[in-house]
PDB file of N, CA and C in Angstrom:
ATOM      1  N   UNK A   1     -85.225 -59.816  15.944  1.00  0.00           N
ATOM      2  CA  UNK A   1     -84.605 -59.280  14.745  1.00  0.00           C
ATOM      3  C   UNK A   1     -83.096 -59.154  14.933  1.00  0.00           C
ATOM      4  N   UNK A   2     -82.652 -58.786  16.383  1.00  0.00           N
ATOM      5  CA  UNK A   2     -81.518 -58.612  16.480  1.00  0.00           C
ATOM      6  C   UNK A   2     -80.568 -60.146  15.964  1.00  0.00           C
ATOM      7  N   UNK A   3     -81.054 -61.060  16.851  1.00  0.00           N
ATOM      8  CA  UNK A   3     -80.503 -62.373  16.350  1.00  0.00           C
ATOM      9  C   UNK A   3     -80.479 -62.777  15.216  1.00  0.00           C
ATOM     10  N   UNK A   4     -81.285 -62.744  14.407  1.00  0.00           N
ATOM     11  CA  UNK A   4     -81.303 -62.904  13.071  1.00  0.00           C
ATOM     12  C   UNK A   4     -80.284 -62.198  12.144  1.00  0.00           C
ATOM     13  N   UNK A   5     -79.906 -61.147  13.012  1.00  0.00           N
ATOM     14  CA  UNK A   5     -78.780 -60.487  12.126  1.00  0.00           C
ATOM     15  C   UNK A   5     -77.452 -60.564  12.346  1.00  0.00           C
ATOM     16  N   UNK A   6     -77.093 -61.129  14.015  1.00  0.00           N
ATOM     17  CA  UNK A   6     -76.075 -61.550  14.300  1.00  0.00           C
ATOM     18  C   UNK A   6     -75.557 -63.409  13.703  1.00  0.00           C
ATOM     19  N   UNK A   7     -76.972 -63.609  13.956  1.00  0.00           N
ATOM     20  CA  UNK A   7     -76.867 -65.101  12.717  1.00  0.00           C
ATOM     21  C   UNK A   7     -75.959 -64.732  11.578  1.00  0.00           C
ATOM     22  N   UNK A   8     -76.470 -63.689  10.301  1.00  0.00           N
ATOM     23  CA  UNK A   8     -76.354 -63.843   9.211  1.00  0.00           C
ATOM     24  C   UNK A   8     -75.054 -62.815   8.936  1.00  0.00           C
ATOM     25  N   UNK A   9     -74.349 -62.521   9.791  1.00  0.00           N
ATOM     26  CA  UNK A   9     -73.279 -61.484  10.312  1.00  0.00           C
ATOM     27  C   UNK A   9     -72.268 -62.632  10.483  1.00  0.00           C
ATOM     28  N   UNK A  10     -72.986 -63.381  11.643  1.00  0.00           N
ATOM     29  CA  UNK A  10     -71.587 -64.856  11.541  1.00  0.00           C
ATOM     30  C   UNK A  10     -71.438 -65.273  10.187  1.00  0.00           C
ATOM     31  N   UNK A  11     -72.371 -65.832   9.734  1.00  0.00           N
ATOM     32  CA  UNK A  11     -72.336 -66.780   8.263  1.00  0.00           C
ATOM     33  C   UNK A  11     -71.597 -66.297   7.220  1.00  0.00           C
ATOM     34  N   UNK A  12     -71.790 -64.791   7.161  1.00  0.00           N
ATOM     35  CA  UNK A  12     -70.955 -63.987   6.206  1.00  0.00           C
ATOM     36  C   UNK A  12     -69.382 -63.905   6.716  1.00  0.00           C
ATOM     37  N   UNK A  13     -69.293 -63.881   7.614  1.00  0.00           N
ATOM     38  CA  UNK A  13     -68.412 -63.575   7.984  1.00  0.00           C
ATOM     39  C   UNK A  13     -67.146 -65.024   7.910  1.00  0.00           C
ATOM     40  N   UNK A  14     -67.773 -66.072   8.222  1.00  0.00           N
ATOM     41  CA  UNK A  14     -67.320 -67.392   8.443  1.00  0.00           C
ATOM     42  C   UNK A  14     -67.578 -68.283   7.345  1.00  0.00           C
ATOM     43  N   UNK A  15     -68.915 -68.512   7.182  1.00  0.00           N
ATOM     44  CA  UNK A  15     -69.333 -69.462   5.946  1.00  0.00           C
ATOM     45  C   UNK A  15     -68.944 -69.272   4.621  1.00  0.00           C
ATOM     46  N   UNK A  16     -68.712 -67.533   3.993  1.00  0.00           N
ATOM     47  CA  UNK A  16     -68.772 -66.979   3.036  1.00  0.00           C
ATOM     48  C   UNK A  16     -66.748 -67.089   2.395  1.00  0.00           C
ATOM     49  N   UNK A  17     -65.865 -67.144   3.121  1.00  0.00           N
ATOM     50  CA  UNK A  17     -64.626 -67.489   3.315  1.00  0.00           C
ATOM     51  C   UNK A  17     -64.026 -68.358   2.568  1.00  0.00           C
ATOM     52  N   UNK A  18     -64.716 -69.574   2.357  1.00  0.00           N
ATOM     53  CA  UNK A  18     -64.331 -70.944   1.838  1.00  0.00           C
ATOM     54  C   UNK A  18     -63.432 -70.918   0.593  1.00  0.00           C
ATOM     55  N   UNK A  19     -63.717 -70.356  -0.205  1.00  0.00           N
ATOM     56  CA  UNK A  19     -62.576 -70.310  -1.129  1.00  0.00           C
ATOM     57  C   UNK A  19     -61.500 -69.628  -0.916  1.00  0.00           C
ATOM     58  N   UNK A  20     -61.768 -68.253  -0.300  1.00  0.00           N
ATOM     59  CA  UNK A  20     -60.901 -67.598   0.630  1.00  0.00           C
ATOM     60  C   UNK A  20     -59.830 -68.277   1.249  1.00  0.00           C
ATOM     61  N   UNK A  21     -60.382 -69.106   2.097  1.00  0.00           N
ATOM     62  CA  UNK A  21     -59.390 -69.751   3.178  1.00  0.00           C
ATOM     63  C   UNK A  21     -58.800 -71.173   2.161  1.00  0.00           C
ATOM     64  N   UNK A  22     -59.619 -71.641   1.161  1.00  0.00           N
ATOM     65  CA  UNK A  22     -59.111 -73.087   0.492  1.00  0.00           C
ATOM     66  C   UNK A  22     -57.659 -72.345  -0.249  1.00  0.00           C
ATOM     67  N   UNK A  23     -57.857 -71.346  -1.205  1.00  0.00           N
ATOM     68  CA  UNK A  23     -56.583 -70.704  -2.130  1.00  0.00           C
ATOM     69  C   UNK A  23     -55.647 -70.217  -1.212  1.00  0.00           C
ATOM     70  N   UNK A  24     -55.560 -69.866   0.223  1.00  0.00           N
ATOM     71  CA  UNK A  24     -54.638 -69.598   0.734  1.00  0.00           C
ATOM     72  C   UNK A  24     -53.572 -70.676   1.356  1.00  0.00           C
ATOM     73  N   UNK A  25     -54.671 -71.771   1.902  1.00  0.00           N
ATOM     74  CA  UNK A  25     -53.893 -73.243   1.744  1.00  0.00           C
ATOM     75  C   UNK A  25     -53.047 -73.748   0.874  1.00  0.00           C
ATOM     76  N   UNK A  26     -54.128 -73.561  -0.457  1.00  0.00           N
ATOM     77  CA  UNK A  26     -53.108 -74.302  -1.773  1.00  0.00           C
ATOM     78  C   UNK A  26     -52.169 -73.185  -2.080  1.00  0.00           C
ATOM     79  N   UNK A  27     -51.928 -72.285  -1.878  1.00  0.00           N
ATOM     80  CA  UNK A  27     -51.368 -71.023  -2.600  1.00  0.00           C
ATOM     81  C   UNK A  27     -51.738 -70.967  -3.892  1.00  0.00           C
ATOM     82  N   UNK A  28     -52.811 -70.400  -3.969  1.00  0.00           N
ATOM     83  CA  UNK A  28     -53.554 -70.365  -5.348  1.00  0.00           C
ATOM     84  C   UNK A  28     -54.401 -68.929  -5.308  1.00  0.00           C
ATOM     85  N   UNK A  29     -54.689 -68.465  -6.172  1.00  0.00           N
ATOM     86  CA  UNK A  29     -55.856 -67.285  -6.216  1.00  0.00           C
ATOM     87  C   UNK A  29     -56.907 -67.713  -6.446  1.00  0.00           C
ATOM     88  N   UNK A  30     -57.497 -66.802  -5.777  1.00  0.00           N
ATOM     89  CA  UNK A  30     -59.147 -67.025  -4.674  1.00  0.00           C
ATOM     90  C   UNK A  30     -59.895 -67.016  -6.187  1.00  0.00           C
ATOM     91  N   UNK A  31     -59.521 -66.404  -7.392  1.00  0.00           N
ATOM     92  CA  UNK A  31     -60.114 -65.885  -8.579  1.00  0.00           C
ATOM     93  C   UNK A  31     -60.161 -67.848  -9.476  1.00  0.00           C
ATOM     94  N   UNK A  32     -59.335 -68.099  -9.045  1.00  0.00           N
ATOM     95  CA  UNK A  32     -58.703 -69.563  -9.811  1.00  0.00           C
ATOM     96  C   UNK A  32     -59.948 -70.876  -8.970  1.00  0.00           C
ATOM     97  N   UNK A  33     -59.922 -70.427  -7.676  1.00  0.00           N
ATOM     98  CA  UNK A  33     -60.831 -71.570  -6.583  1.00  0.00           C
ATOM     99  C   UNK A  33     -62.077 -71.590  -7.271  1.00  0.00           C
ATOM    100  N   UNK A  34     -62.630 -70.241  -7.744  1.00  0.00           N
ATOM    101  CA  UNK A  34     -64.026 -69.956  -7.292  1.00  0.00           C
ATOM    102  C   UNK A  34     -64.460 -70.305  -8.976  1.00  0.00           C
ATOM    103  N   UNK A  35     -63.644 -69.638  -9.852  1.00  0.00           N
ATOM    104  CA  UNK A  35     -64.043 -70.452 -10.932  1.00  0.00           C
ATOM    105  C   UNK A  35     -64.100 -72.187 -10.852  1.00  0.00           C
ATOM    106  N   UNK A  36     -62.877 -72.656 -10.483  1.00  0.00           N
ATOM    107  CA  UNK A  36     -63.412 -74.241 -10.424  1.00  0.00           C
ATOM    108  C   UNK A  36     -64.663 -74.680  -9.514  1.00  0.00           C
ATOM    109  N   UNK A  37     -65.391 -74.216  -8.664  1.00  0.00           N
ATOM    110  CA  UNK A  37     -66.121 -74.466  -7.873  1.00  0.00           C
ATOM    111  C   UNK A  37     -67.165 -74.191  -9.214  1.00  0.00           C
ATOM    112  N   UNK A  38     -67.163 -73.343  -9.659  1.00  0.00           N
ATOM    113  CA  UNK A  38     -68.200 -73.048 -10.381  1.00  0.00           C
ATOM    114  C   UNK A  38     -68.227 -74.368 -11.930  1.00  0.00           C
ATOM    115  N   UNK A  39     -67.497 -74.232 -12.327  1.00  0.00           N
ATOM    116  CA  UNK A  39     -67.158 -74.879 -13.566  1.00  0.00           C
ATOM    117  C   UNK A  39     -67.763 -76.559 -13.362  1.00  0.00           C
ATOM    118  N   UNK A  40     -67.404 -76.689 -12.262  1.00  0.00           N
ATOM    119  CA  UNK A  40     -66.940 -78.436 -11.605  1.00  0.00           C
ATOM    120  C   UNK A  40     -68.605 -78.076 -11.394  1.00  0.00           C
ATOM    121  N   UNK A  41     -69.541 -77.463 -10.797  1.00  0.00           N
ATOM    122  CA  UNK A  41     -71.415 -77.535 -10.249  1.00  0.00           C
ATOM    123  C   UNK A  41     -71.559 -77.792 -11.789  1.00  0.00           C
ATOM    124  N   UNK A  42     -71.231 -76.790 -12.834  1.00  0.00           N
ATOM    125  CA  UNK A  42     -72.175 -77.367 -14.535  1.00  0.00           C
ATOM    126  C   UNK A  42     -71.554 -78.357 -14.935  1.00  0.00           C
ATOM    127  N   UNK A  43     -70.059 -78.764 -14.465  1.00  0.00           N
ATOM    128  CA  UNK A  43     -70.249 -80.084 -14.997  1.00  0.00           C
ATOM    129  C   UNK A  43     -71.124 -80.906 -14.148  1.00  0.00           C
ATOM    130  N   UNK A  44     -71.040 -80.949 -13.222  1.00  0.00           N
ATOM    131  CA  UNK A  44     -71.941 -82.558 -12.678  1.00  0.00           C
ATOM    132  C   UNK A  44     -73.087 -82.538 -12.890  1.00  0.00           C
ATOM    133  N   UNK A  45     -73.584 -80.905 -12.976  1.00  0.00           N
ATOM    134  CA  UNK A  45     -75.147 -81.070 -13.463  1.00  0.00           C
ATOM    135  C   UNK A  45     -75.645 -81.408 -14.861  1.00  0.00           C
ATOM    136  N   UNK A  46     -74.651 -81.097 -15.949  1.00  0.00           N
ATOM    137  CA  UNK A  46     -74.860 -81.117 -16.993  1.00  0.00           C
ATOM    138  C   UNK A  46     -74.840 -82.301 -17.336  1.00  0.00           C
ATOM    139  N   UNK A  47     -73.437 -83.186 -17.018  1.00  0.00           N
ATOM    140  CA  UNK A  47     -72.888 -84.291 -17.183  1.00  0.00           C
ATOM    141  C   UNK A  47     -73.970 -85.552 -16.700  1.00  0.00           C
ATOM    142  N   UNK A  48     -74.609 -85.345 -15.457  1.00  0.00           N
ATOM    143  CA  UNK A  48     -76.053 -85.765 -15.228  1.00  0.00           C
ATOM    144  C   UNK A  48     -76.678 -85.924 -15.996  1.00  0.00           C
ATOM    145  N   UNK A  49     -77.279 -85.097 -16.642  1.00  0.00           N
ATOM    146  CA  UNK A  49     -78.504 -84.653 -17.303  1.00  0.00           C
ATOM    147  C   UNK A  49     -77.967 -85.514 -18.976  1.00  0.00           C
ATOM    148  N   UNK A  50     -76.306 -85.277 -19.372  1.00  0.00           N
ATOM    149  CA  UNK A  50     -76.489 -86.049 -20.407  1.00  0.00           C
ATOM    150  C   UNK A  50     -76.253 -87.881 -20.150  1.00  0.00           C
ATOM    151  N   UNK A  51     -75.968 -87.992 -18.935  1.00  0.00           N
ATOM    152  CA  UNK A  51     -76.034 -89.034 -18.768  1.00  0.00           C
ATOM    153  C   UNK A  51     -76.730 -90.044 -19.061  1.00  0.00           C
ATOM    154  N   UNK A  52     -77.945 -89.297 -18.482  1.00  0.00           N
ATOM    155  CA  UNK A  52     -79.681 -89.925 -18.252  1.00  0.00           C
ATOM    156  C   UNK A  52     -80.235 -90.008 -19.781  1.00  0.00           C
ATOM    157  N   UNK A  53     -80.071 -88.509 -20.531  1.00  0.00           N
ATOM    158  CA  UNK A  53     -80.171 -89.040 -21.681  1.00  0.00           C
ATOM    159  C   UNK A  53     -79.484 -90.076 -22.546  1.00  0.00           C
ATOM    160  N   UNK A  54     -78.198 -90.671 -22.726  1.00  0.00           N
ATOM    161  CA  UNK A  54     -77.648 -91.339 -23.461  1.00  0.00           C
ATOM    162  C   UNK A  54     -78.437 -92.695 -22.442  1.00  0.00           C
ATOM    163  N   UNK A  55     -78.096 -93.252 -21.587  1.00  0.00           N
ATOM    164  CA  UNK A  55     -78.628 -94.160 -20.937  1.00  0.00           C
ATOM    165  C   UNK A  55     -80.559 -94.530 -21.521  1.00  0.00           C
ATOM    166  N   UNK A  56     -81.270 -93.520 -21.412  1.00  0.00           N
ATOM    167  CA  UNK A  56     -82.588 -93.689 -21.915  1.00  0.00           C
ATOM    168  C   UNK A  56     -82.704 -94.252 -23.310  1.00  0.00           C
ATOM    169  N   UNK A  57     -81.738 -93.291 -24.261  1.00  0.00           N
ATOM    170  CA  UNK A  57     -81.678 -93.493 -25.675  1.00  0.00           C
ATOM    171  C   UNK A  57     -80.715 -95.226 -26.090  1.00  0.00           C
ATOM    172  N   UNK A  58     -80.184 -95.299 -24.914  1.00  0.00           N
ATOM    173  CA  UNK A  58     -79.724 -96.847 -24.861  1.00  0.00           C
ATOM    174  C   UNK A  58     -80.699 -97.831 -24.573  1.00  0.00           C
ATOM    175  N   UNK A  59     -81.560 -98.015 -23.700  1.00  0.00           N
ATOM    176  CA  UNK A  59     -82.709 -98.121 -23.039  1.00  0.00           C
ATOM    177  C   UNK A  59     -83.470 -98.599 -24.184  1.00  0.00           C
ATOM    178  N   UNK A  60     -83.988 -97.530 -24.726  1.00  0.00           N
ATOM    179  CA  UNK A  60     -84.760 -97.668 -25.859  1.00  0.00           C
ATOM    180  C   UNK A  60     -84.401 -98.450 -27.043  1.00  0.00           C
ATOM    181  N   UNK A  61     -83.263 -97.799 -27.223  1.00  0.00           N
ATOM    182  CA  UNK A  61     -82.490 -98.912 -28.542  1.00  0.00           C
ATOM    183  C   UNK A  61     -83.115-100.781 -28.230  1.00  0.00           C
ATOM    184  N   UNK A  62     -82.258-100.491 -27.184  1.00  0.00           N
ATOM    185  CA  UNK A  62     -82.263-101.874 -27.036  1.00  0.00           C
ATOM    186  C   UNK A  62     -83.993-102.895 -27.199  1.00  0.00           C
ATOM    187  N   UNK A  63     -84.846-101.872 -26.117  1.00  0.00           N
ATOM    188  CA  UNK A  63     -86.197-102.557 -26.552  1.00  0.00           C
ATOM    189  C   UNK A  63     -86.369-102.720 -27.667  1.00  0.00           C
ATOM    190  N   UNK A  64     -86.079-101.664 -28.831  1.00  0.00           N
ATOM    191  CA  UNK A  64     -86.601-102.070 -30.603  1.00  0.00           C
ATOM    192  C   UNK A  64     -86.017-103.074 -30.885  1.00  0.00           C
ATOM    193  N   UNK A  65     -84.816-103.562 -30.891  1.00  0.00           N
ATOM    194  CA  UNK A  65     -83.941-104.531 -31.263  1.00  0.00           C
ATOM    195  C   UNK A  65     -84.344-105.757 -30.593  1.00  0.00           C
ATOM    196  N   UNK A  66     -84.629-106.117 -29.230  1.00  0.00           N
ATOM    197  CA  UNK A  66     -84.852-106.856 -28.765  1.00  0.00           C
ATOM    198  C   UNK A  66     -86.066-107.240 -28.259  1.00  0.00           C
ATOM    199  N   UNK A  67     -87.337-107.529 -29.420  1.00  0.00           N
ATOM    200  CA  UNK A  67     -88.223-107.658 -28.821  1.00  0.00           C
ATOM    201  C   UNK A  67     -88.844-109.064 -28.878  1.00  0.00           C
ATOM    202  N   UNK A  68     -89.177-108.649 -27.618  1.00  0.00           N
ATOM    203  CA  UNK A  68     -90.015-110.426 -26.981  1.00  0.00           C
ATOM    204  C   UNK A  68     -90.946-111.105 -27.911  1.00  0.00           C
ATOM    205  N   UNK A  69     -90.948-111.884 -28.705  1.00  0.00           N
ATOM    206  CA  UNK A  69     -91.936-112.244 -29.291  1.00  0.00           C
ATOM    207  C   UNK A  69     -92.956-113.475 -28.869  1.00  0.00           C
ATOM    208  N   UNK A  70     -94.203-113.519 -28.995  1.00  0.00           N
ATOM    209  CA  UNK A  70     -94.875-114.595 -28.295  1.00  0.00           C
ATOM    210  C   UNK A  70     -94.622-116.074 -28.461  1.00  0.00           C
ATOM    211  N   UNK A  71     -94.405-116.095 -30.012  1.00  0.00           N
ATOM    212  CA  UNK A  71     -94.595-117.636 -30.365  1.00  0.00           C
ATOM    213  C   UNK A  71     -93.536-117.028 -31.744  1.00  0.00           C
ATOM    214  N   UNK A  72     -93.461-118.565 -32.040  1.00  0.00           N
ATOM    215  CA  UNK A  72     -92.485-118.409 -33.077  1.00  0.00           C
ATOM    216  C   UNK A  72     -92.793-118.257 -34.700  1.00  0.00           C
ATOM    217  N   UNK A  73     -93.796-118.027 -34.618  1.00  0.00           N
ATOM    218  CA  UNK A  73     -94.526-117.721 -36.483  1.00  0.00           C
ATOM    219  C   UNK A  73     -94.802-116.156 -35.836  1.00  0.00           C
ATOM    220  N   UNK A  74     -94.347-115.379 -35.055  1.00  0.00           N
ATOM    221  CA  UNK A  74     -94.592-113.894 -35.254  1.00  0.00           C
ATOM    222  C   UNK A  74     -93.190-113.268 -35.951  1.00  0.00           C
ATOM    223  N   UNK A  75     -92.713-113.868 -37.054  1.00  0.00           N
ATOM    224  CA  UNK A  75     -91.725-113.624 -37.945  1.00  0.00           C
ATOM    225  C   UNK A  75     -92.529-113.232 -38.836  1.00  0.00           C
TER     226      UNK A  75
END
């Protein structure tokens, strides 16, 4: 148990920092980092997600429009 807490004692201590230590680099506020970190995760997830949809709904288009026909009297 003890280790487990000196584990999660480092991590906080070190891992938890990152914007911390990035805004002091850029000279920026830590308040300014952490929103873009945040903002920038819903875009890529979102931006994903509408991706896949416009791509599908393209997808699809295209099969109605373009369909294979067997022989040429299926006009």
């Amino acid at each position: 148990m003890l280790r487990q807490k000196k584990t999660r004692l480092f991590f906080e201590r070190n891992g938890f920092a990152v914007s911390t230590r990035l805004a002091e680099v850029l000279g920026m506020k830590v308040k300014s980092v952490r929103l873009f970190f945040i903002y920038a995760s819903f875009t890529t997830l979102i931006g994903g997600f509408l991706m896949y949809l416009t791509l599908a709904f393209w997808l699809k288009l295209k099969d109605m429009i373009y369909t294979k026909r067997s022989s040429v009297f299926d006009l």
